[in-house]
PDB file of N, CA and C in Angstrom:
ATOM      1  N   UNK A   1       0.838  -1.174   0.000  1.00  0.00           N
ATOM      2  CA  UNK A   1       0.000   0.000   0.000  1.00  0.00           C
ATOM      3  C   UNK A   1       0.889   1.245   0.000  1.00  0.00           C
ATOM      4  N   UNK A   2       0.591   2.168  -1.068  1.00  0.00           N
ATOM      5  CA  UNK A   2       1.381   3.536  -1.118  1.00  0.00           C
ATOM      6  C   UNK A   2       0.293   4.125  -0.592  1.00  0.00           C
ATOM      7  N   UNK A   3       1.135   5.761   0.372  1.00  0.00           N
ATOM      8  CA  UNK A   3       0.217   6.489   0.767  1.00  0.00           C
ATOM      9  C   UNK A   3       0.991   7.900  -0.310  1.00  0.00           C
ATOM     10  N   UNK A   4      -0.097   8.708  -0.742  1.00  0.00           N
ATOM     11  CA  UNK A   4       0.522   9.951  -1.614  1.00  0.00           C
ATOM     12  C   UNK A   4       0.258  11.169  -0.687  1.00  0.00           C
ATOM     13  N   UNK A   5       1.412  11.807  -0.443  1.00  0.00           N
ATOM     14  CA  UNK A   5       1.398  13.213   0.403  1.00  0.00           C
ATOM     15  C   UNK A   5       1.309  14.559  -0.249  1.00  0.00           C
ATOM     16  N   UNK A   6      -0.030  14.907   0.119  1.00  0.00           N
ATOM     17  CA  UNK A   6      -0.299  16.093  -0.962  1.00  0.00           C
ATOM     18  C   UNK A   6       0.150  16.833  -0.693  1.00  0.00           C
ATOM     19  N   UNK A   7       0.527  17.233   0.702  1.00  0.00           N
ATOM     20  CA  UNK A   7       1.337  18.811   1.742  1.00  0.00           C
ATOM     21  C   UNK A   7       1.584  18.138   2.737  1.00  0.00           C
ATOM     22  N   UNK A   8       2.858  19.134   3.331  1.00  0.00           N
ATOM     23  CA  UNK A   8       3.477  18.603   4.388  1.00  0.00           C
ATOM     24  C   UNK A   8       3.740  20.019   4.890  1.00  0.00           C
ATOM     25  N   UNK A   9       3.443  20.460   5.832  1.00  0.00           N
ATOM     26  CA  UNK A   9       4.106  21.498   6.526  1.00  0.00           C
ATOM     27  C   UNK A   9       4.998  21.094   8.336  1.00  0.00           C
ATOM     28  N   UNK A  10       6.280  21.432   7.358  1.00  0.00           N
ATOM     29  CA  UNK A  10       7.441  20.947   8.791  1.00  0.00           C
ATOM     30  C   UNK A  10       7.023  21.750   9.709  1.00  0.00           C
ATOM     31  N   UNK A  11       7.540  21.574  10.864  1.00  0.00           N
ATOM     32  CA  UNK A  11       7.456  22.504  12.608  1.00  0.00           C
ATOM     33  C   UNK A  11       8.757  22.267  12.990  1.00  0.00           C
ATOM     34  N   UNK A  12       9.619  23.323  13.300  1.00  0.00           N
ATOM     35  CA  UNK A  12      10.504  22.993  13.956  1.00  0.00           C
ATOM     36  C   UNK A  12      10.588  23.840  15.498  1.00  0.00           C
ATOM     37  N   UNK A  13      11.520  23.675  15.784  1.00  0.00           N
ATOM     38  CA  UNK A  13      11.705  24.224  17.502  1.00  0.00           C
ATOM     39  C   UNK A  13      13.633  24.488  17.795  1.00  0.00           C
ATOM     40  N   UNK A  14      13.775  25.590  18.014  1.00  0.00           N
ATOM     41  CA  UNK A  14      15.007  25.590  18.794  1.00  0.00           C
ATOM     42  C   UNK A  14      15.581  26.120  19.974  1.00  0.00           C
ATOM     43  N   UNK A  15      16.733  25.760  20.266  1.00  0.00           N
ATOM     44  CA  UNK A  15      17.018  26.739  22.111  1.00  0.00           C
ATOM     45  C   UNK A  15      18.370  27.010  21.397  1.00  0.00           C
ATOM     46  N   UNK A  16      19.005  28.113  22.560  1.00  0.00           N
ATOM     47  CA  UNK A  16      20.395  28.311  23.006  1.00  0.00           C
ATOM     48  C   UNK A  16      20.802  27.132  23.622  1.00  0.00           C
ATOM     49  N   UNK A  17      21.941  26.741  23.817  1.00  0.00           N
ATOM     50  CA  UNK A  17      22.925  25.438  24.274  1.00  0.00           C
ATOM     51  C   UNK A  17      23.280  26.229  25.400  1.00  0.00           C
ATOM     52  N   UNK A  18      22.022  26.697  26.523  1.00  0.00           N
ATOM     53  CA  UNK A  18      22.619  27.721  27.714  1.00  0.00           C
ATOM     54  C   UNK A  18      21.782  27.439  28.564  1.00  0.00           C
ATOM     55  N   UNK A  19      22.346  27.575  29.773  1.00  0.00           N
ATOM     56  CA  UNK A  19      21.446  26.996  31.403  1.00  0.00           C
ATOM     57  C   UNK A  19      19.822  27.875  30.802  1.00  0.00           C
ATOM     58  N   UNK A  20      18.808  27.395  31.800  1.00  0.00           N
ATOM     59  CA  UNK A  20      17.340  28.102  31.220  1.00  0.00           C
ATOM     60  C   UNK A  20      17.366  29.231  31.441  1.00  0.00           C
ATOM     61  N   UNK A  21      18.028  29.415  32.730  1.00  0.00           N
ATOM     62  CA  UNK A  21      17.745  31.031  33.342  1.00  0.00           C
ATOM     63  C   UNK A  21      18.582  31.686  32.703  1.00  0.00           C
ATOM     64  N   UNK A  22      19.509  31.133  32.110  1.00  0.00           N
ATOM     65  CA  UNK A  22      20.413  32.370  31.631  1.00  0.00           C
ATOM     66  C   UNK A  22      20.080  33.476  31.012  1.00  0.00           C
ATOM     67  N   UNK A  23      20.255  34.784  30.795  1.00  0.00           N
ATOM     68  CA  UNK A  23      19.753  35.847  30.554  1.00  0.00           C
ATOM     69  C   UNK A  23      20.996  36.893  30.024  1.00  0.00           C
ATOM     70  N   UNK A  24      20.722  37.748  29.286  1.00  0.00           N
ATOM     71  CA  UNK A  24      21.747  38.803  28.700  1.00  0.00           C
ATOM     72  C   UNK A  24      22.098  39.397  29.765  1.00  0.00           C
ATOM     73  N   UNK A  25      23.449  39.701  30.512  1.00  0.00           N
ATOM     74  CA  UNK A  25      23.799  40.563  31.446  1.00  0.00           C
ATOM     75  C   UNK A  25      23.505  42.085  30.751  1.00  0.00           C
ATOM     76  N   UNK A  26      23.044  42.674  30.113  1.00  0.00           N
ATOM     77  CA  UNK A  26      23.371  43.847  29.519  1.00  0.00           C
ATOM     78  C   UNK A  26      21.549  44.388  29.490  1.00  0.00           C
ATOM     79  N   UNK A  27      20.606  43.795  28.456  1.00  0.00           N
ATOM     80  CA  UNK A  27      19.307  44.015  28.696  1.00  0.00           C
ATOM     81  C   UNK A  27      18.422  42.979  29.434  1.00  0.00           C
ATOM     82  N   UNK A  28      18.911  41.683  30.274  1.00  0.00           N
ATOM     83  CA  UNK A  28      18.140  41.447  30.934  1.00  0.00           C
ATOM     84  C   UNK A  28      17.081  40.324  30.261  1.00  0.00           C
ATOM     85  N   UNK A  29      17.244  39.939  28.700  1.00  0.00           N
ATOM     86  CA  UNK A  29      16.333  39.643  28.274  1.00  0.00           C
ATOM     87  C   UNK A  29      16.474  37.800  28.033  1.00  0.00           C
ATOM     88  N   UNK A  30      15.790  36.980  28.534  1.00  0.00           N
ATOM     89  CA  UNK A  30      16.151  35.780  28.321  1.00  0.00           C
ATOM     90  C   UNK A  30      16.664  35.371  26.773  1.00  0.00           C
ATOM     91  N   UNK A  31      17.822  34.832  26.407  1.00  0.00           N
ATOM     92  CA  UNK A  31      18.254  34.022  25.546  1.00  0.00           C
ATOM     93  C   UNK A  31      17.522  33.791  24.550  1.00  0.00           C
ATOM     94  N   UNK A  32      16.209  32.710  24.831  1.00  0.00           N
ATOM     95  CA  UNK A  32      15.107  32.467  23.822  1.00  0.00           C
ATOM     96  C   UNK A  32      14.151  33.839  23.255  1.00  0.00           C
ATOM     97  N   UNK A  33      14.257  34.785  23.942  1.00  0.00           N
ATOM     98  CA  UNK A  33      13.725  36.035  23.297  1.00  0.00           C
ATOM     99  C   UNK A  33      14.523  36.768  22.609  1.00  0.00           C
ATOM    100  N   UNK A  34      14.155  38.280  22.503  1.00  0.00           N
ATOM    101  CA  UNK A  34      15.204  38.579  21.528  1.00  0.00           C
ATOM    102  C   UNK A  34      16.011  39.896  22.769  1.00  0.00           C
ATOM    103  N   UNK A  35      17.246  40.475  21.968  1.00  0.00           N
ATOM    104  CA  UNK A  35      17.102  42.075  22.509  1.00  0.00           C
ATOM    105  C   UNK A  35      16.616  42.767  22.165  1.00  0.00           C
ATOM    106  N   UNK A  36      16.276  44.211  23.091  1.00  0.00           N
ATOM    107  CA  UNK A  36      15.623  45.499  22.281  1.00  0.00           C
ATOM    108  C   UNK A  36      15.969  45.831  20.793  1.00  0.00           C
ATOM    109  N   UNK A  37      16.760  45.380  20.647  1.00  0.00           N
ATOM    110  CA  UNK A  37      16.687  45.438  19.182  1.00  0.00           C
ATOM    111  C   UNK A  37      15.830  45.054  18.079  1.00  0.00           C
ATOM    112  N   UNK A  38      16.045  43.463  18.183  1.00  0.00           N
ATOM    113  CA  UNK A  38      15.679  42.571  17.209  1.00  0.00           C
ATOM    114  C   UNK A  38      14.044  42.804  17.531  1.00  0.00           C
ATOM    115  N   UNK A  39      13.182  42.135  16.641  1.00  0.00           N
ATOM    116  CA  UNK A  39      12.072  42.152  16.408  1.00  0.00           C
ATOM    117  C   UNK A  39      11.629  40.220  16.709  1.00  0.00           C
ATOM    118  N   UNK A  40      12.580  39.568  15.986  1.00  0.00           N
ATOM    119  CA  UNK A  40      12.117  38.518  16.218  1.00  0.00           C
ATOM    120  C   UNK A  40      13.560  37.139  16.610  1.00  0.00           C
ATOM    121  N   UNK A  41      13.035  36.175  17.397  1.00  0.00           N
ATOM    122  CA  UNK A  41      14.669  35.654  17.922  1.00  0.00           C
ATOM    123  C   UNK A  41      15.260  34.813  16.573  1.00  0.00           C
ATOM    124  N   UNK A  42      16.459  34.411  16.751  1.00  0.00           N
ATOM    125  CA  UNK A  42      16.633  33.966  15.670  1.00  0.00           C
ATOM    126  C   UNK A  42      18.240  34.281  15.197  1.00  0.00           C
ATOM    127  N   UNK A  43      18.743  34.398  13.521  1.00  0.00           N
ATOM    128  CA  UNK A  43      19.377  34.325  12.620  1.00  0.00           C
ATOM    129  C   UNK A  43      19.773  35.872  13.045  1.00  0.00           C
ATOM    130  N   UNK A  44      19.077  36.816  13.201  1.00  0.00           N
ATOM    131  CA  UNK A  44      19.258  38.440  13.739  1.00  0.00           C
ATOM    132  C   UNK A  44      19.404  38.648  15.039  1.00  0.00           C
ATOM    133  N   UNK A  45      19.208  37.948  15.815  1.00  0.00           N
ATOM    134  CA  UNK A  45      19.792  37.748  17.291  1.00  0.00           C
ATOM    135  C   UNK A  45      20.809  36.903  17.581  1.00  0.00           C
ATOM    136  N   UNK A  46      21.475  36.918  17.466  1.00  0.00           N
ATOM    137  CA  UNK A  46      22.712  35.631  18.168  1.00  0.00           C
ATOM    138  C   UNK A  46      23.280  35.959  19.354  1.00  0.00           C
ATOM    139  N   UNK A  47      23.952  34.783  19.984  1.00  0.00           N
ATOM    140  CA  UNK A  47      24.569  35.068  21.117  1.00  0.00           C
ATOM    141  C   UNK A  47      26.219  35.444  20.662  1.00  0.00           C
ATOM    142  N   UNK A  48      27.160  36.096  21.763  1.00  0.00           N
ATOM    143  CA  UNK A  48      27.803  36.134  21.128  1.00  0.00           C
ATOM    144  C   UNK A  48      29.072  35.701  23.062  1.00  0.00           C
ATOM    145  N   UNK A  49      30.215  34.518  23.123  1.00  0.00           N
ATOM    146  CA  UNK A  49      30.084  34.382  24.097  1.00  0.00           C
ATOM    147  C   UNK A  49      31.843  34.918  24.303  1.00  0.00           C
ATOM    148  N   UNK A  50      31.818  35.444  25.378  1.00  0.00           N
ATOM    149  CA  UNK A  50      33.311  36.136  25.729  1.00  0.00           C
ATOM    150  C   UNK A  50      34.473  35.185  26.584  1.00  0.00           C
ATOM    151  N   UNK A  51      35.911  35.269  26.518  1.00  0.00           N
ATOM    152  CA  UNK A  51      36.254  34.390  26.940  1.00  0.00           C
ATOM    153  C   UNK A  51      36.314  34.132  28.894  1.00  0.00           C
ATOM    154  N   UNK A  52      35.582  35.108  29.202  1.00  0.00           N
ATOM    155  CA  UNK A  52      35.438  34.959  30.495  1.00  0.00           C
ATOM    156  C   UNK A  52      34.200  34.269  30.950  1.00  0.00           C
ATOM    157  N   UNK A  53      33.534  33.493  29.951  1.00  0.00           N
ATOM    158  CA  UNK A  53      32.464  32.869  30.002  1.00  0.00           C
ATOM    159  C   UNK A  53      31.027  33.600  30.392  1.00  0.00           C
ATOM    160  N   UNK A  54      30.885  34.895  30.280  1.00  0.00           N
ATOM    161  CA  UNK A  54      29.993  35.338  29.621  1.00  0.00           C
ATOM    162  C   UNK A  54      29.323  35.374  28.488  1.00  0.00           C
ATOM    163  N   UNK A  55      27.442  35.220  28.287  1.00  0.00           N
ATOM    164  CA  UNK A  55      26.781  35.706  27.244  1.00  0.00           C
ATOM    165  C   UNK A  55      26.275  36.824  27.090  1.00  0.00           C
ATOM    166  N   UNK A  56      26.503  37.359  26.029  1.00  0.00           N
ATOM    167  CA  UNK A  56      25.282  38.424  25.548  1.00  0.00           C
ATOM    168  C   UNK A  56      24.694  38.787  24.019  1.00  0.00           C
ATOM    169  N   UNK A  57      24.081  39.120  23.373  1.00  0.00           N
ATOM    170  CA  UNK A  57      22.907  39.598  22.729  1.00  0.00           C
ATOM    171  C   UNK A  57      24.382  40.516  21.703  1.00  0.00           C
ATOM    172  N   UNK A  58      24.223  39.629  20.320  1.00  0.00           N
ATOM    173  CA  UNK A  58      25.394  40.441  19.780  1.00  0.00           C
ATOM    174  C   UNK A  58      25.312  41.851  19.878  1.00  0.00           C
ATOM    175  N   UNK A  59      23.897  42.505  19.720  1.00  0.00           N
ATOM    176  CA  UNK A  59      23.544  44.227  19.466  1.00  0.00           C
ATOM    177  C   UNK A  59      24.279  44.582  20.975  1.00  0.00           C
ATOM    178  N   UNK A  60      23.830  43.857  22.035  1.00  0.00           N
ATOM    179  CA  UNK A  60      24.049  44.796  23.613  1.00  0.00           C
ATOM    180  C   UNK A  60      25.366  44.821  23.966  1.00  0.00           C
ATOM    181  N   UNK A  61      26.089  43.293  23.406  1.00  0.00           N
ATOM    182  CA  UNK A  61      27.284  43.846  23.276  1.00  0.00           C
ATOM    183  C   UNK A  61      28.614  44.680  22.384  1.00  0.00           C
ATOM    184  N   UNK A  62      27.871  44.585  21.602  1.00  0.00           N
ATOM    185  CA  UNK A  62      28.418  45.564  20.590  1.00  0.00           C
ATOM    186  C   UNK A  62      27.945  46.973  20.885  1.00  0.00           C
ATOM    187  N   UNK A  63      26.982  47.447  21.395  1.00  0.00           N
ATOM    188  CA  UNK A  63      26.719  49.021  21.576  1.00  0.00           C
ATOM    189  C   UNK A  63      27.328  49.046  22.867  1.00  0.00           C
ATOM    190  N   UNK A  64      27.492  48.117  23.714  1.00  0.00           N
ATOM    191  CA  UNK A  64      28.448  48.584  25.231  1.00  0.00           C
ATOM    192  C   UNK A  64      29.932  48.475  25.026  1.00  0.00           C
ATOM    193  N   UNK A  65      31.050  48.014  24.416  1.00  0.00           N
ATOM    194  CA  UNK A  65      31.902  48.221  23.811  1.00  0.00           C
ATOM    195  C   UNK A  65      31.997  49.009  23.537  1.00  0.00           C
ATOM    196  N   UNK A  66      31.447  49.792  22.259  1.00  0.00           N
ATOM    197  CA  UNK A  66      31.744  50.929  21.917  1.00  0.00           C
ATOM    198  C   UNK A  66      31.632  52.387  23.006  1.00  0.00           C
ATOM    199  N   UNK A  67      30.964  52.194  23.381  1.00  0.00           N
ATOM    200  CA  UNK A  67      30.556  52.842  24.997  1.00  0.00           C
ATOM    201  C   UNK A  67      32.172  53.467  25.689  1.00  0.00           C
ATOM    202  N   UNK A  68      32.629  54.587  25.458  1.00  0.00           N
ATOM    203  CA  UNK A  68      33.884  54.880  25.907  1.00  0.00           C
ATOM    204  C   UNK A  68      34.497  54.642  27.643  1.00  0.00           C
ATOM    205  N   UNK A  69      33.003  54.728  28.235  1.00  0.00           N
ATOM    206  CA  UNK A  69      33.008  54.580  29.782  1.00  0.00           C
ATOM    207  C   UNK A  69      33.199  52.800  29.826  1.00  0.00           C
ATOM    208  N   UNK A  70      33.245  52.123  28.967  1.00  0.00           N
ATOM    209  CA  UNK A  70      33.139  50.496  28.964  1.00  0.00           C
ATOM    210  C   UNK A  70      34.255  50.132  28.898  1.00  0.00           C
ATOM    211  N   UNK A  71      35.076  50.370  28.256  1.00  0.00           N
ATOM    212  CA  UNK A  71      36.893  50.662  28.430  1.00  0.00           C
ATOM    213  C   UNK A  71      36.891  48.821  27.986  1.00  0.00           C
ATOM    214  N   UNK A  72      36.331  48.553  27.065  1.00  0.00           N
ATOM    215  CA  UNK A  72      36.586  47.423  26.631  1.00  0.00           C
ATOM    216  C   UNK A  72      36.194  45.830  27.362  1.00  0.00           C
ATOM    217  N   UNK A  73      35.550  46.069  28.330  1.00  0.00           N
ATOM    218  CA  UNK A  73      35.376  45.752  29.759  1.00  0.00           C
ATOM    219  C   UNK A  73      34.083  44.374  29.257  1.00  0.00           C
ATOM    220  N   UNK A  74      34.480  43.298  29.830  1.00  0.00           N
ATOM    221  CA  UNK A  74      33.210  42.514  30.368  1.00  0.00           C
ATOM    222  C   UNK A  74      32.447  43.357  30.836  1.00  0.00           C
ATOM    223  N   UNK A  75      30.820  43.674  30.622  1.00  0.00           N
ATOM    224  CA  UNK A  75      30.001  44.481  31.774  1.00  0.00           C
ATOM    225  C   UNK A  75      29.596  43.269  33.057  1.00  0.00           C
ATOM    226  N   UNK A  76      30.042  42.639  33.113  1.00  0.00           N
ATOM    227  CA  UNK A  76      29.677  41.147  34.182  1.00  0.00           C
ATOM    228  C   UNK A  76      30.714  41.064  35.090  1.00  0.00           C
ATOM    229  N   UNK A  77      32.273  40.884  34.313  1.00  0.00           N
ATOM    230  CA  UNK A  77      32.917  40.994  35.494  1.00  0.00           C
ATOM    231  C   UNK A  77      34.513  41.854  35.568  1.00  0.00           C
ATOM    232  N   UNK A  78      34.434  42.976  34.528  1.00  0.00           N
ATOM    233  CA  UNK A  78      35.222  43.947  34.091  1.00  0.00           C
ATOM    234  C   UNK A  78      36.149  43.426  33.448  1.00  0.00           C
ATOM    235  N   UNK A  79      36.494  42.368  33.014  1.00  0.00           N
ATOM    236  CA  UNK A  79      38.055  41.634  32.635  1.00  0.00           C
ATOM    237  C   UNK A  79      37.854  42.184  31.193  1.00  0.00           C
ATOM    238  N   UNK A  80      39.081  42.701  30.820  1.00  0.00           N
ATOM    239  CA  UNK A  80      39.049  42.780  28.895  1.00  0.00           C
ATOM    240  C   UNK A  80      37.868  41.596  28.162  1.00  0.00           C
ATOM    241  N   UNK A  81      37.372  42.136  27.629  1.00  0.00           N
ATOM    242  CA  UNK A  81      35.807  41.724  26.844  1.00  0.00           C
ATOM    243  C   UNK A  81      36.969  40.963  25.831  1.00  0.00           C
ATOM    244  N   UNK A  82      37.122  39.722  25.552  1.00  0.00           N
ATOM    245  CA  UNK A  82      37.761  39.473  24.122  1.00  0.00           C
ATOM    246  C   UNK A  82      36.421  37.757  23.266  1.00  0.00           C
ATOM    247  N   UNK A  83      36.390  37.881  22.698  1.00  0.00           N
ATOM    248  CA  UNK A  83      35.209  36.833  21.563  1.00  0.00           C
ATOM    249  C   UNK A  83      35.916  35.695  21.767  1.00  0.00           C
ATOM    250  N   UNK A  84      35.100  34.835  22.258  1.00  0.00           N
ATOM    251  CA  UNK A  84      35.122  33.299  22.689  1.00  0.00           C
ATOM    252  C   UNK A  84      35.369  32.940  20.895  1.00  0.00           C
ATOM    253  N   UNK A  85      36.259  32.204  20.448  1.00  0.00           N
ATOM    254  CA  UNK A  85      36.611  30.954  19.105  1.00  0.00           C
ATOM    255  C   UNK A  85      37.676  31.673  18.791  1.00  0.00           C
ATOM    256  N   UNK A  86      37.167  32.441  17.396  1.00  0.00           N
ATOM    257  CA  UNK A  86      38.504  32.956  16.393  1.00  0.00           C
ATOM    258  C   UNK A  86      39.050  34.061  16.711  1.00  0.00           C
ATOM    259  N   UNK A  87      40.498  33.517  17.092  1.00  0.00           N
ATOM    260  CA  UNK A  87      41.223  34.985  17.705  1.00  0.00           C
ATOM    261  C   UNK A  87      41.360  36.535  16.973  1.00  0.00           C
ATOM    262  N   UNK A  88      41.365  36.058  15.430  1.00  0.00           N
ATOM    263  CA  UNK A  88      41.545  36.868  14.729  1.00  0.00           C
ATOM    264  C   UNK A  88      40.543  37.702  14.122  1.00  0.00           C
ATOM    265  N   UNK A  89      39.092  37.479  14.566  1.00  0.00           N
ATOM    266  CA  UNK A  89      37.867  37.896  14.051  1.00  0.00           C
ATOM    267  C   UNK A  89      36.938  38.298  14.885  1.00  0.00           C
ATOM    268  N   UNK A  90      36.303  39.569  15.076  1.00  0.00           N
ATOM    269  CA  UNK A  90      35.310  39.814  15.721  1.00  0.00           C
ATOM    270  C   UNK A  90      34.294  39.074  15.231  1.00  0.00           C
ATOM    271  N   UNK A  91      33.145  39.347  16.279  1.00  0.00           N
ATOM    272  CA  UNK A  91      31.870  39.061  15.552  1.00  0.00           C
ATOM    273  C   UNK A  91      31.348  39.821  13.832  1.00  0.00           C
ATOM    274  N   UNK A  92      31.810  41.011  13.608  1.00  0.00           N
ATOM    275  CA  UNK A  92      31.675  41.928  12.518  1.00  0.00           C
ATOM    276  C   UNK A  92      32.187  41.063  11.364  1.00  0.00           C
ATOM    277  N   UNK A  93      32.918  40.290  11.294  1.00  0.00           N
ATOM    278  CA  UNK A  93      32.941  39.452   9.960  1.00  0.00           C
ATOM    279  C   UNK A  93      32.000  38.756   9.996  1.00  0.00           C
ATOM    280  N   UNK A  94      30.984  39.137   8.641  1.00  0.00           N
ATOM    281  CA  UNK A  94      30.244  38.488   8.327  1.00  0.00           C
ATOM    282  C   UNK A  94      29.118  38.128   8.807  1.00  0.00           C
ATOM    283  N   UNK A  95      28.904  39.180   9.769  1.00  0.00           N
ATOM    284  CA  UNK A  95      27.738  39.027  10.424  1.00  0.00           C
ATOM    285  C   UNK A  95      26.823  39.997  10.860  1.00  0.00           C
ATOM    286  N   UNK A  96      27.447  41.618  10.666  1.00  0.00           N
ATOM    287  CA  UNK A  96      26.647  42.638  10.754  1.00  0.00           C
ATOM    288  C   UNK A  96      27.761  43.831  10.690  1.00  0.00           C
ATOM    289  N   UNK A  97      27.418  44.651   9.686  1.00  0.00           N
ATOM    290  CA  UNK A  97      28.431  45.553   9.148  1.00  0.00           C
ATOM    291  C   UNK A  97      28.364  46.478  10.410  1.00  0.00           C
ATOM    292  N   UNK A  98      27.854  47.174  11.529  1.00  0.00           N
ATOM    293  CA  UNK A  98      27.809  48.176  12.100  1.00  0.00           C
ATOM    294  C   UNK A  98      28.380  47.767  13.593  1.00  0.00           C
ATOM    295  N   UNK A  99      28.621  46.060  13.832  1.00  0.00           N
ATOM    296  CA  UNK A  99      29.085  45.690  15.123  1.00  0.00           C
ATOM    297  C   UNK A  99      30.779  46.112  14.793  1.00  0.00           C
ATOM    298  N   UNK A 100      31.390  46.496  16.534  1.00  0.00           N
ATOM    299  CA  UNK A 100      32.558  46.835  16.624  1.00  0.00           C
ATOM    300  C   UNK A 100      33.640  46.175  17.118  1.00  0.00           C
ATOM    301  N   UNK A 101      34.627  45.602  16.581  1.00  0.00           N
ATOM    302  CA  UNK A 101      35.501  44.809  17.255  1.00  0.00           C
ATOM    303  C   UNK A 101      35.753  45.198  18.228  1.00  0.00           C
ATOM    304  N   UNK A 102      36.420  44.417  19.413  1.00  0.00           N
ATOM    305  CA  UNK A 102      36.852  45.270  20.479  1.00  0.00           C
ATOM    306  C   UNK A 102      38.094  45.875  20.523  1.00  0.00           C
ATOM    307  N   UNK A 103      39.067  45.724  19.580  1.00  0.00           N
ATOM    308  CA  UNK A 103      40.540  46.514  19.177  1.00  0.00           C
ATOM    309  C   UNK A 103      40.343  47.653  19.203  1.00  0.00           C
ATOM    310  N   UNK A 104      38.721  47.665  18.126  1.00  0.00           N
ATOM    311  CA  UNK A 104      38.585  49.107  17.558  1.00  0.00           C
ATOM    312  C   UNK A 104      38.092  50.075  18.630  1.00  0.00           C
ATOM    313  N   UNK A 105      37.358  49.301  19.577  1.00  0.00           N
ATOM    314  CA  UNK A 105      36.820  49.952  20.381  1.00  0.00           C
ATOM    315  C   UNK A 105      37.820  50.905  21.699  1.00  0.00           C
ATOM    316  N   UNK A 106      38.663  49.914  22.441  1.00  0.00           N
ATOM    317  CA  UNK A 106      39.938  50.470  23.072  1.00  0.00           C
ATOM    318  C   UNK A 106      40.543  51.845  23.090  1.00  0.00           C
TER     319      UNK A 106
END
């Protein structure tokens, strides 16, 4: 017996790979939502994680960086802010022309 599938509409579901409560130190806003920024969570929200094992909300940390009173600073636990993976790349490659490395920021 063949069955013929006239439509199929997929559902999918996703999380952050982050404790539940975790939350943006910067706006406060759980992980699975978005920041004041974004409109919707997702591909335009990402996390972005520092090597002092902090998360935050690529926009909140990219506008607090640039922030001259931020002095380059974890806002969590003041240590030089530097991007958890590729040493040689901010988040700004390739992922949003207006975010600021933190070199640039310094």
């Amino acid at each position: 017996m063949r069955v013929k599938i006239n439509k199929w509409h997929g559902v999918a579901t996703w999380r952050w790979d982050l404790p539940e409560d975790d939350v943006c130190g910067i706006c406060q806003n759980q992980f699975d939502g978005t920041c004041p920024t974004c409109k919707y969570p997702g591909d335009d929200c990402i996390l972005l994680s520092g090597k002092c094992g902090h998360n935050f909300h690529m926009h909140c940390i990219s506008e607090w960086i640039k922030q001259e009173s931020a002095k380059g600073q974890c806002p969590m636990c003041r240590q030089k802010f530097e991007w958890e993976g590729d040493d040689q790349a901010g988040p700004a490659e390739g992922v949003q022309e207006n975010a600021v490395p933190v070199a640039e920021a310094s």
